[in-house]
Protein backbone atom coordinates (compact mmCIF):
# COMPACT_ATOMS: atom_id res chain seq x y z
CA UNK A 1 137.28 111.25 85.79
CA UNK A 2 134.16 109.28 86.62
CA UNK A 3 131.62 107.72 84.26
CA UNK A 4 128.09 109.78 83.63
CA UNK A 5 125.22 107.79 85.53
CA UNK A 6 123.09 108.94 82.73
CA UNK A 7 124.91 106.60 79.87
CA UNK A 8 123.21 103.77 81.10
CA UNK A 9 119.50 105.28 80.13
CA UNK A 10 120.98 105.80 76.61
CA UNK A 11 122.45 101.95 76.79
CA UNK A 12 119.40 100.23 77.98
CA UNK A 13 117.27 102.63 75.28
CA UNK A 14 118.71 101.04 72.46
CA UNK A 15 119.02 97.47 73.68
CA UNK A 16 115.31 97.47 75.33
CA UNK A 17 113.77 99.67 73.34
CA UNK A 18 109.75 99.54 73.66
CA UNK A 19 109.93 97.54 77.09
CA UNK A 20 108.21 99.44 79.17
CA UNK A 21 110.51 101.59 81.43
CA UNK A 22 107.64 103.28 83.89
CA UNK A 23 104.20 102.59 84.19
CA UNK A 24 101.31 104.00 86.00
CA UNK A 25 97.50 104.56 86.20
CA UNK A 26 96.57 105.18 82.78
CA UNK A 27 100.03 105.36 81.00
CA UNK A 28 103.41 104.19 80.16
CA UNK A 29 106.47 105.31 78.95
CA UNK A 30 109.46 102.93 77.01
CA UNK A 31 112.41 103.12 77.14
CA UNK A 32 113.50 104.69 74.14
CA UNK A 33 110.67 107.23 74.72
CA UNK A 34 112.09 108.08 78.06
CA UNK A 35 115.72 108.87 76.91
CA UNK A 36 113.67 110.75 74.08
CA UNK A 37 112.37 112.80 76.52
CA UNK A 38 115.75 113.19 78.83
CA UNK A 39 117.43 114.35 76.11
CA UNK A 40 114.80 116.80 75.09
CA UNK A 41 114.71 118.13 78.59
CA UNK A 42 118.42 118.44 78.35
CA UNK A 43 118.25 120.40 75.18
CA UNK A 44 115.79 122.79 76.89
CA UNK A 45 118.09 123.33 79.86
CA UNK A 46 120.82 124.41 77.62
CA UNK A 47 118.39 126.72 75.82
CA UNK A 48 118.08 128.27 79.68
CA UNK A 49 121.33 128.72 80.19
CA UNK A 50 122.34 125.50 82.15
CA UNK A 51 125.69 124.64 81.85
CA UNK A 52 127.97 121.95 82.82
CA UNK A 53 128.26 122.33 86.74
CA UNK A 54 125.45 124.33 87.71
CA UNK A 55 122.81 123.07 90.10
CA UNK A 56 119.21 122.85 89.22
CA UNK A 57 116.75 121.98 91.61
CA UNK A 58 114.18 119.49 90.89
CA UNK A 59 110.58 120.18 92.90
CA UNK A 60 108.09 117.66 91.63
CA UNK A 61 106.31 114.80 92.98
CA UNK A 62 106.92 111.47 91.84
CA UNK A 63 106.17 110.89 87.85
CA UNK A 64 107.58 110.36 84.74
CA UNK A 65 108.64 113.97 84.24
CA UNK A 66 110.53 114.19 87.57
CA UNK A 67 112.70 110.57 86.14
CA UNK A 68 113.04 112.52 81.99
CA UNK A 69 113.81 115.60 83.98
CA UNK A 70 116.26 114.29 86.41
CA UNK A 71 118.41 112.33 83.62
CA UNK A 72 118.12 115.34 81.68
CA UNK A 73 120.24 117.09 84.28
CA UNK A 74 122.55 114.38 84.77
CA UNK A 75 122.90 114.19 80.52
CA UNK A 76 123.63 117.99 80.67
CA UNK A 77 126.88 117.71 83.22
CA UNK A 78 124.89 119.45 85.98
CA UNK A 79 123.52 118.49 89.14
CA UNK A 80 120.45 117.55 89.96
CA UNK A 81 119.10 118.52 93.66
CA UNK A 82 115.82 116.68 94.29
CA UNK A 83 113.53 119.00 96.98
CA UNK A 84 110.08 117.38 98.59
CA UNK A 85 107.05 119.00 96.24
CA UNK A 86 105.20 119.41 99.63
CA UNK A 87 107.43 122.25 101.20
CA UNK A 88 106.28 124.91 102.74
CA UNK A 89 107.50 128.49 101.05
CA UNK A 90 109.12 128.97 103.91
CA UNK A 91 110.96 125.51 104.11
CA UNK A 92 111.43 125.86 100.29
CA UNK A 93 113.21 129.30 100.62
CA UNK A 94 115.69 128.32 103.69
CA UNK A 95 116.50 125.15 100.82
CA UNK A 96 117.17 127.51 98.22
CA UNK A 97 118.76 129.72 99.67
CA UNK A 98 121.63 126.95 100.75
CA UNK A 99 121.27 125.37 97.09
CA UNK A 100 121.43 128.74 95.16
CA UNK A 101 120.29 126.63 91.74
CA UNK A 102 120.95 127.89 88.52
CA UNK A 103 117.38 126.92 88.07
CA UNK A 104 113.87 125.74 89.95
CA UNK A 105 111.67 123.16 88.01
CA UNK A 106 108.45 122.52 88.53
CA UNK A 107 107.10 120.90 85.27
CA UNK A 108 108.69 119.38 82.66
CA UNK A 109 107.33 119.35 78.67
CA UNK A 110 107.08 116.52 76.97
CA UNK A 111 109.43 117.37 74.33
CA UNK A 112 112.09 114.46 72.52
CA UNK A 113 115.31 115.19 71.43
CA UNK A 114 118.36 113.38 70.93
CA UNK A 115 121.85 114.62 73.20
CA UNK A 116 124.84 112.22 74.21
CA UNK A 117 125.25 112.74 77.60
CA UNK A 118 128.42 114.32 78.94
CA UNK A 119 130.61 111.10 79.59
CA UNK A 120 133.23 112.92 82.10
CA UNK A 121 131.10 115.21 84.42
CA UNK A 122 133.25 116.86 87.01
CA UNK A 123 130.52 118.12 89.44
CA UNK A 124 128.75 116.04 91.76
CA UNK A 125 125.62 113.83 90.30
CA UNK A 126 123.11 114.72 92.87
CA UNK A 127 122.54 116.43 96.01
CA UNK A 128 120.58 115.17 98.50
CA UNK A 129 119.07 117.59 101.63
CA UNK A 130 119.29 115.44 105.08
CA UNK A 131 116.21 115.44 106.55
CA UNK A 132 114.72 114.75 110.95
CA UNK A 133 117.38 116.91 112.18
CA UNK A 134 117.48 120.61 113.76
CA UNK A 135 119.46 123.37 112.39
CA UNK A 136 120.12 124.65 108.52
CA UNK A 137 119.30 122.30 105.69
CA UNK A 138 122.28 120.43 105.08
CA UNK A 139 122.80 119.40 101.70
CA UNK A 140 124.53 115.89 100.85
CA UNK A 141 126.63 116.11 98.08
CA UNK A 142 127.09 112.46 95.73
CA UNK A 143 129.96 112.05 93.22
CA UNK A 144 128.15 109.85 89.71
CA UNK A 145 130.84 106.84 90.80
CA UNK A 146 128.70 106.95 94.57
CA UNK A 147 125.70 107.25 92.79
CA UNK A 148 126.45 104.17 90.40
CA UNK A 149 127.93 101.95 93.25
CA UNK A 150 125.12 102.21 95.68
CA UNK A 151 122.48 101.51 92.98
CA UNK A 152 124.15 98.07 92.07
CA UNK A 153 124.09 97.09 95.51
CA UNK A 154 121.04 97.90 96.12
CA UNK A 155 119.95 96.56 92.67
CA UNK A 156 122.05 93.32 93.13
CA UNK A 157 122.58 91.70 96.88
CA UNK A 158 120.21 93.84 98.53
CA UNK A 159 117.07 92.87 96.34
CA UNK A 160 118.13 90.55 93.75
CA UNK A 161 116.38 92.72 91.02
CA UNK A 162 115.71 91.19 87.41
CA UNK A 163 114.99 92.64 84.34
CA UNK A 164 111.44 91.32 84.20
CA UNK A 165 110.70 93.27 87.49
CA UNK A 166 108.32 95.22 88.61
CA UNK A 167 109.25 97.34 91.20
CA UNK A 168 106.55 99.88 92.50
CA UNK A 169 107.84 103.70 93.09
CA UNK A 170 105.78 104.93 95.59
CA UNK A 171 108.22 106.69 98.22
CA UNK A 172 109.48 110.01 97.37
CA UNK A 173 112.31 110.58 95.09
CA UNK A 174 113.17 113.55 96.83
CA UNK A 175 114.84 111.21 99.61
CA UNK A 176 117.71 109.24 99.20
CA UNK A 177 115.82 105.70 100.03
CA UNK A 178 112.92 106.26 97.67
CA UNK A 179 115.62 107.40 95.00
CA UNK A 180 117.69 104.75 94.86
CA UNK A 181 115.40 102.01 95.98
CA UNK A 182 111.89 102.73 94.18
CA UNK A 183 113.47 103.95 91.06
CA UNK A 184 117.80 104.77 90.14
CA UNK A 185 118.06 101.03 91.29
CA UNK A 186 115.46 99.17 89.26
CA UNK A 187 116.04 101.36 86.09
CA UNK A 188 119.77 100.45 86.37
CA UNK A 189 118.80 96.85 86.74
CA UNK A 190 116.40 96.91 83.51
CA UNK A 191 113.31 97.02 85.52
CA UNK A 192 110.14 98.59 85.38
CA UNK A 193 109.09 101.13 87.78
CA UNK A 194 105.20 101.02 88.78
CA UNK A 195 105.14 105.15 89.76
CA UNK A 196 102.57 106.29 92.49
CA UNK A 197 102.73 109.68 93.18
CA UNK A 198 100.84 109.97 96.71
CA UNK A 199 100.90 106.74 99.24
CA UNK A 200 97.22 105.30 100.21
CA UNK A 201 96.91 101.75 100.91
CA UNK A 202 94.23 101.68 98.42
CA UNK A 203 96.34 103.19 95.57
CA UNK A 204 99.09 100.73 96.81
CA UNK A 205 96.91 98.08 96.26
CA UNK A 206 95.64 99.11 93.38
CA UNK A 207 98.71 99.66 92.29
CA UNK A 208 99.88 95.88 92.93
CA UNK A 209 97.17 94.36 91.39
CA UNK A 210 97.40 96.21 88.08
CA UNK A 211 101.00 96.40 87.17
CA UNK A 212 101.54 92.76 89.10
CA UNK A 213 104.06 94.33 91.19
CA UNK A 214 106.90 91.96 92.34
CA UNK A 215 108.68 93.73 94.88
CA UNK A 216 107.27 96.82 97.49
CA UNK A 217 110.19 99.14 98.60
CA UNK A 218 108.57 100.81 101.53
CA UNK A 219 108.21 102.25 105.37
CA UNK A 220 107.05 100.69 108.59
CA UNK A 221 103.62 102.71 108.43
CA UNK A 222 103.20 102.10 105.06
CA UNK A 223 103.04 98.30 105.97
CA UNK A 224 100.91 98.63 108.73
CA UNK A 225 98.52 101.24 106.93
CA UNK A 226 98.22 98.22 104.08
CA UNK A 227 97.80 95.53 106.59
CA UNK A 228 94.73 97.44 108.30
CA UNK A 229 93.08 98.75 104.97
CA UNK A 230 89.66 97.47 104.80
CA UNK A 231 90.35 96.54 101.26
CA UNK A 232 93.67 94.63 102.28
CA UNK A 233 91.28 91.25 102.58
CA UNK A 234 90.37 91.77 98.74
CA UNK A 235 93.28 92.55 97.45
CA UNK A 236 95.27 90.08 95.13
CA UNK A 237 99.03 90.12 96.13
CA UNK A 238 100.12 87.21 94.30
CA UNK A 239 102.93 88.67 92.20
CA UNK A 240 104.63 89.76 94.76
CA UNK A 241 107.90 88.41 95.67
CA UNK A 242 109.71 91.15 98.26
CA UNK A 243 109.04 93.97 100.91
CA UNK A 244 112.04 96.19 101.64
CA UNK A 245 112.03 98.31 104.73
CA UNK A 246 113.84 101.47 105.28
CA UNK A 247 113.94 104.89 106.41
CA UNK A 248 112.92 104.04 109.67
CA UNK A 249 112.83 100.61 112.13
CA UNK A 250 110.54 97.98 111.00
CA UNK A 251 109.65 96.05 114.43
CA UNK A 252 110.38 92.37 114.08
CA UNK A 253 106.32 92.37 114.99
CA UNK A 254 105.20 93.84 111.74
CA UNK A 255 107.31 91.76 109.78
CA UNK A 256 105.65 89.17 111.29
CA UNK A 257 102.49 89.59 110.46
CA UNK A 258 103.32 90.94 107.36
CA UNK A 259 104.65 87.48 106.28
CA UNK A 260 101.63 85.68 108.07
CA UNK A 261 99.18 87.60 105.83
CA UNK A 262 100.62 87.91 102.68
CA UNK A 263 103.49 84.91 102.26
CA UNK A 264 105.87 87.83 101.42
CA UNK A 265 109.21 88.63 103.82
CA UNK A 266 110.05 92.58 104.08
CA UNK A 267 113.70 92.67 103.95
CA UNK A 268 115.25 94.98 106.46
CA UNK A 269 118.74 97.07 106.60
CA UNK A 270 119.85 100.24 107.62
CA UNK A 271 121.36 103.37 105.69
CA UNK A 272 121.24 107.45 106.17
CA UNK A 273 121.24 110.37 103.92
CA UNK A 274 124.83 110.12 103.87
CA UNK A 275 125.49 106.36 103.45
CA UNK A 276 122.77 104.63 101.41
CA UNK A 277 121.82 101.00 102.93
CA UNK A 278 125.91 99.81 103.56
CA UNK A 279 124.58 97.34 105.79
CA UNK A 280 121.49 94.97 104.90
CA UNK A 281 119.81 91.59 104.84
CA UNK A 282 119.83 90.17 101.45
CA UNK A 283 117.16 88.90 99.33
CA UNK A 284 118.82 85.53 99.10
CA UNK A 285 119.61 84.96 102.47
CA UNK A 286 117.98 82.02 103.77
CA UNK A 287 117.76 83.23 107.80
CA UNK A 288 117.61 86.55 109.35
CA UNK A 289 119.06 87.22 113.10
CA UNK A 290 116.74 88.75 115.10
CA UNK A 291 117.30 92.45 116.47
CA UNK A 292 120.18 92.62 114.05
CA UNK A 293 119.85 95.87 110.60
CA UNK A 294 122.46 92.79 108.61
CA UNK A 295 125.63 93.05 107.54
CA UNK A 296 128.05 95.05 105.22
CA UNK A 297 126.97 94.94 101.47
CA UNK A 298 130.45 93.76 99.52
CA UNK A 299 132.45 96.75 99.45
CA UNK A 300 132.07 98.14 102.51
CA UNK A 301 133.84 98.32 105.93
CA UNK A 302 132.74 98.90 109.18
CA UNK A 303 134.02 99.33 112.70
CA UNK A 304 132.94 99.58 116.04
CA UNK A 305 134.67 102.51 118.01
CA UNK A 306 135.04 103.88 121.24
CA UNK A 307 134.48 107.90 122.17
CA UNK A 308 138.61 108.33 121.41
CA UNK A 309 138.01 106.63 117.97
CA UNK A 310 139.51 103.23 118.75
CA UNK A 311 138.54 99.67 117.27
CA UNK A 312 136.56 97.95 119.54
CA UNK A 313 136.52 93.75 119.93
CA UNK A 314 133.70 91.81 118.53
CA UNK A 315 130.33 92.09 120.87
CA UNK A 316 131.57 95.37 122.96
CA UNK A 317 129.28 98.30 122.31
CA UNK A 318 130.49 101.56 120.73
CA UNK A 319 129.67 103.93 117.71
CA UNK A 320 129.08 102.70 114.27
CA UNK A 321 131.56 103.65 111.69
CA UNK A 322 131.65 103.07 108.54
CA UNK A 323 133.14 103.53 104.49
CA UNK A 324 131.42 103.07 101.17
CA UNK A 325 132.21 104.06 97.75
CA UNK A 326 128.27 104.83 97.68
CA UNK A 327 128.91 107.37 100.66
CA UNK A 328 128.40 111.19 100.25
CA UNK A 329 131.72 113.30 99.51
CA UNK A 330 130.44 116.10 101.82
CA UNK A 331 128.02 118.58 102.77
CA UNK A 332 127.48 121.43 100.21
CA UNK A 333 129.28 125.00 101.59
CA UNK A 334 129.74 123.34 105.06
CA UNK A 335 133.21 121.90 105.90
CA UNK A 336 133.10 122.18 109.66
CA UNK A 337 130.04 119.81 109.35
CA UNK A 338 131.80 117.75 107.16
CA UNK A 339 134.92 117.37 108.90
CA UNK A 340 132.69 116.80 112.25
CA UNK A 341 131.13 113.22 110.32
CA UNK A 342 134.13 112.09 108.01
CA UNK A 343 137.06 111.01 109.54
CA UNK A 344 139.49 109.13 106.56
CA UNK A 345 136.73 108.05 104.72
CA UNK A 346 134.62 106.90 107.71
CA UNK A 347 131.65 108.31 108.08
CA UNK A 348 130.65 108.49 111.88
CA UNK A 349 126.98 107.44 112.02
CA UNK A 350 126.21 108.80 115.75
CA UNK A 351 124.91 104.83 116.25
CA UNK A 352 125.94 102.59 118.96
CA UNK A 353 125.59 99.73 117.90
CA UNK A 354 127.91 95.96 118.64
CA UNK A 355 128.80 93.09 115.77
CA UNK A 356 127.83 89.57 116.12
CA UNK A 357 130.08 86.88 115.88
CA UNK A 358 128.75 86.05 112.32
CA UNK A 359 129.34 89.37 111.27
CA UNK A 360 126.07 90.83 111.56
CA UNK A 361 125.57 94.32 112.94
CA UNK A 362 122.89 95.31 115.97
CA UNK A 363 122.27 98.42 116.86
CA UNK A 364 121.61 99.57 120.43
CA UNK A 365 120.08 103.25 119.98
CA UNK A 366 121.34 106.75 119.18
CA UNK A 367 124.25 108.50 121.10
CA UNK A 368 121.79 111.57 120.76
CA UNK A 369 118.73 109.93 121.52
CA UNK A 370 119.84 108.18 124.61
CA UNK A 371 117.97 108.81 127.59
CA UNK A 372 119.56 109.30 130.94
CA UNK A 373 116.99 108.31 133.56
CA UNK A 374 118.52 108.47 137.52
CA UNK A 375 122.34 107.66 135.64
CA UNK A 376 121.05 104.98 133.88
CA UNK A 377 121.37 104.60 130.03
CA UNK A 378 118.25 103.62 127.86
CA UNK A 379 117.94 103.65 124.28
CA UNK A 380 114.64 104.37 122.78
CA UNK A 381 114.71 101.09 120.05
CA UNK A 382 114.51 98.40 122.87
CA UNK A 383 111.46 100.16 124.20
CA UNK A 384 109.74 100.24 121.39
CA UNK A 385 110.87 96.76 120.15
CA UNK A 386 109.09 95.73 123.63
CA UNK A 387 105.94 98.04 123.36
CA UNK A 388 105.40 96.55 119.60
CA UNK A 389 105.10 92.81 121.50
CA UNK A 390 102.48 93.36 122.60
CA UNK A 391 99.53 92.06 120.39
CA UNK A 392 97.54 95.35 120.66
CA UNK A 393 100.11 97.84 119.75
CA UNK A 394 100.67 98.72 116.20
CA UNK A 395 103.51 101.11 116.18
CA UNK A 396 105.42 102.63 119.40
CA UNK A 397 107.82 105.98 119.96
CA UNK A 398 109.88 106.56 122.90
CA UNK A 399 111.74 109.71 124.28
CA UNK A 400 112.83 111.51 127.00
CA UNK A 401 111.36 113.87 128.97
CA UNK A 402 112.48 116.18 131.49
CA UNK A 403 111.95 115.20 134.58
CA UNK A 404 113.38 117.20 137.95
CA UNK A 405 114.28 113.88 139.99
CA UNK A 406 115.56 111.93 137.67
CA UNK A 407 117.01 114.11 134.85
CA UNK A 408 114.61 112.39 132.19
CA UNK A 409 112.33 110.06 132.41
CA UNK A 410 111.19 107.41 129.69
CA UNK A 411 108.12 109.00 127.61
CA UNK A 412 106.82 105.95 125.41
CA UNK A 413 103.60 107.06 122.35
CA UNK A 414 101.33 103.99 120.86
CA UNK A 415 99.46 103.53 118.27
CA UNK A 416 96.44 100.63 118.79
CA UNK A 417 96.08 98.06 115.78
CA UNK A 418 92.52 98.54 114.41
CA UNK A 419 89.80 97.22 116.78
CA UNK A 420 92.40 96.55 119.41
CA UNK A 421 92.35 97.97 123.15
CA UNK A 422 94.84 98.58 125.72
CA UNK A 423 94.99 100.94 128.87
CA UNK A 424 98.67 102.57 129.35
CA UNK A 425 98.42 101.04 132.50
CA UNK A 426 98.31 97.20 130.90
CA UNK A 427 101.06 98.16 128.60
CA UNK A 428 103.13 99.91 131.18
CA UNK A 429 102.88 96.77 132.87
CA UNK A 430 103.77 94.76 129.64
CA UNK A 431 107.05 96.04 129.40
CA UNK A 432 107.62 96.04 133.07
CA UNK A 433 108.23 92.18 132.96
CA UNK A 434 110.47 92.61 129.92
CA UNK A 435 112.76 95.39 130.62
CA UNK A 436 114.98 96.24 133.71
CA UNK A 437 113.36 98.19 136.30
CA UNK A 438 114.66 101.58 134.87
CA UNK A 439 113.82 100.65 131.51
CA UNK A 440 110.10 100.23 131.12
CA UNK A 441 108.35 103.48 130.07
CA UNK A 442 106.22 105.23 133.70
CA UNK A 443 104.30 107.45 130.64
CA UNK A 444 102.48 106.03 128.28
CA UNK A 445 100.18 107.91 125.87
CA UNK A 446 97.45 105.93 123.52
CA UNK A 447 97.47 108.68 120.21
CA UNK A 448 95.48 108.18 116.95
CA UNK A 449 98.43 108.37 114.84
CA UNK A 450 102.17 109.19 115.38
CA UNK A 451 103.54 112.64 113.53
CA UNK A 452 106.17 111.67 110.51
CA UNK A 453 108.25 113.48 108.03
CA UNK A 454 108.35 113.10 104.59
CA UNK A 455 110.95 110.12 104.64
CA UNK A 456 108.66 108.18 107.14
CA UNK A 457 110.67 108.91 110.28
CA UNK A 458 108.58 109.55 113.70
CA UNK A 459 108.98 113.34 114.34
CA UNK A 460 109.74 112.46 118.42
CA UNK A 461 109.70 116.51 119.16
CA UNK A 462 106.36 116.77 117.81
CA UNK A 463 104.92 114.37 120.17
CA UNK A 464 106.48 115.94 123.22
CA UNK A 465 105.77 119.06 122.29
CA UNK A 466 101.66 118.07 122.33
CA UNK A 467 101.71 115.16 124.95
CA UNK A 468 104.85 115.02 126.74
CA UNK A 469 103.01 115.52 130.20
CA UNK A 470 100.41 113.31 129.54
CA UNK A 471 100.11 109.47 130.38
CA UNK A 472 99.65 107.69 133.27
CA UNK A 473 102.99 107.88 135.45
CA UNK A 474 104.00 105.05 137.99
């Protein structure tokens, strides 16, 4: 049986003692006060009639009673199922109802106690709830081993993290990214996490300055919302060291000028829900290849498949497979699912995608998202790579439409960098010279902002829903 994730809070307690574990604005907590207050919270759980096994749901924003109440959890032999505090009731009850917890918490008291945590747990660690997808909440269900292998990659090649880190924990713990990367992965590592609970650029800032920050785990938009803050020009960035992307695409545009204005490089990769970041750039690599998400972290395999399931050759195109000791074991009451995404281990990531011949991976676009237009196949990604070229546009979403000619045609959404002007007709014409003819987009819609989820993923069927038909068509 599997080692508790929760022993190493009790090991770094007594070797680091009063270094500080989390900070925020106006507080801090050691670490030997946070396992204080783990193993308190575990001792009240007990009193409630948690037991070894059960699931307990976990609906708080980010703070330092969701981290003593989620290691209280793990400590007790349960599992803990992190849920976004900014559900709806109806979103909350379709969750629950697939969870059925043993118990809901909202707030945690600050109450020490002392309690070993269970060193064998036979239940999974955590489950995670996939999220930019249709259907029933599907719940994602992580062994502790998963949970501890993922965190020291993402702790050790993927961001190089050191003890005297400062690592600032701004995206939401409820999702797997924000999780490992903004807090499971710095704590393991002997870090401090700098906690925010609600993203502005101006608390991010803030946030920076204060607890000299050295490395940003964040989104696209959070980037770009920093970079056009009118207090970005102020703002004293110095101890910075590393951006991390996630979640979502970063366009090779945005790190750009990310890196122009603040000396700092945002490292990119590429994960899921299911598979946390098995493929990545790593902080100490000296180059990047452009277009590519990176390559394996050590421990994992990946292939390139056809639609029978067969290996494909170096630089052919075909669906991204892969296996990682950090993947999920399966989704919670749902076999059918599960069987439909793990084949042997493999877990079938629905991305097409071809590897380089130094071993990097690029992807191509979804299998689901690809857009038939006349018989032609065109993948959103290499739209919006070319839309985000262009020096006005600050972030871009493509989809298809339904068109009665053509099938589909190519629907493309843009945000304008502050101050900055473009007609869809210039920008239409902008990808026109870059893209085949039945690439470029024929719609293109200027909007003020694009709709996201809670994870920082565009929400594509929002925008059609509200401006599908509109653009300017050629």
């Amino acid at each position: 049986m599997e080692e508790n994730f929760a022993h190493f809070l009790e090991d770094h307690a007594a070797r680091l003692c009063e270094k500080p574990a989390l900070v925020w604005n106006g507080g801090s907590l050691a670490w030997a006060e946070l396992e204080q207050l783990a193993s308190g919270f575990a001792q009240q759980l007990t009193v409630q009639g948690v037991e070894p096994g059960d699931r307990v749901a976990l609906l708080m924003p980010n703070g330092w009673p969701f981290v003593a109440a989620f290691f209280g959890i793990l400590k007790v032999g349960a599992t803990t199922a992190p849920l976004s505090a900014d559900l709806k009731k109806e979103e909350l009850a379709e969750f629950l109802a697939d969870l059925k917890p043993k118990r809901v918490i909202e707030e945690v008291r600050p109450v020490k106690g002392v309690w070993r945590a269970t060193r064998r747990p036979s239940a999974p660690a955590v489950i995670v709830y996939t999220s930019g997808s249709t259907g029933r909440p599907k719940g994602a269900l992580f062994s502790h081993a998963a949970l501890t292998f993922a965190n020291r990659v993402w702790g050790g090649m993927v961001m190089s993290i050191r003890n005297d880190d400062v690592v600032l924990g701004v995206l939401p713990f409820s999702h797997n990214y924000g999780m490992y990367a903004g807090l499971l992965a710095p704590l393991l590592a002997g870090a401090t996490v700098a906690l925010v609970e609600r993203f502005t650029p101006e608390a991010i800032l803030e946030a920076i300055e204060r607890h000299h920050v050295t490395v940003f785990p964040g989104v696209a938009t959070m980037f770009r919302r920093v970079l056009n803050s009118p207090s970005f020009s102020a703002a004293h960035l110095s101890s910075l060291r590393l951006a991390v992307s996630g979640a979502a695409p970063c366009a090779p545009a945005l790190c750009s000028e990310w890196h122009d204005h603040t000396g700092v490089r945002i490292l990119c990769g590429y994960g899921s829900t299911e598979v946390p970041r098995p493929i990545s750039f790593f902080a100490e690599d000296a180059e990047e290849f452009p277009g590519a998400i990176g390559r394996p972290v050590p421990g994992v395999e990946i292939k390139i498949v056809d639609e029978s399931g067969r290996s494909l050759s170096e630089g052919e195109v075909g669906e991204l497979w892969i296996k990682s000791p950090g993947a999920m074991d399966g989704y919670l009451g749902d076999a059918e699912e599960t069987t439909a995404v793990l084949t042997d281990g493999w877990f079938k990531t629905g991305d097409l995608g071809t590897i380089l011949p130094e071993g990097f991976v690029r992807l191509v676009g979804r299998k689901r998202e690809r857009i038939l237009r006349g018989g032609f196949s065109v993948f959103p990604q290499e739209v919006e790579t070319a839309l985000c070229s262009h020096p006005a546009v600050a972030e871009a979403a493509v989809a298809g439409i339904v068109d009665p000619d053509l099938g589909e045609e190519i629907a493309a959404f843009v945000t304008l960098k502050p101050f900055a002007q473009a007609t869809p007709e210039e920008l239409i014409a902008h990808c026109k010279a870059r893209l085949a003819h039945y690439k470029y987009p024929r719609r293109v819609t200027v909007v003020k902002e694009l709709p996201r989820g809670t994870t920082g993923k565009v929400v594509k069927s929002e925008l059609i829903k509200q401006w599908g038909a509109v653009g300017v068509a050629e």
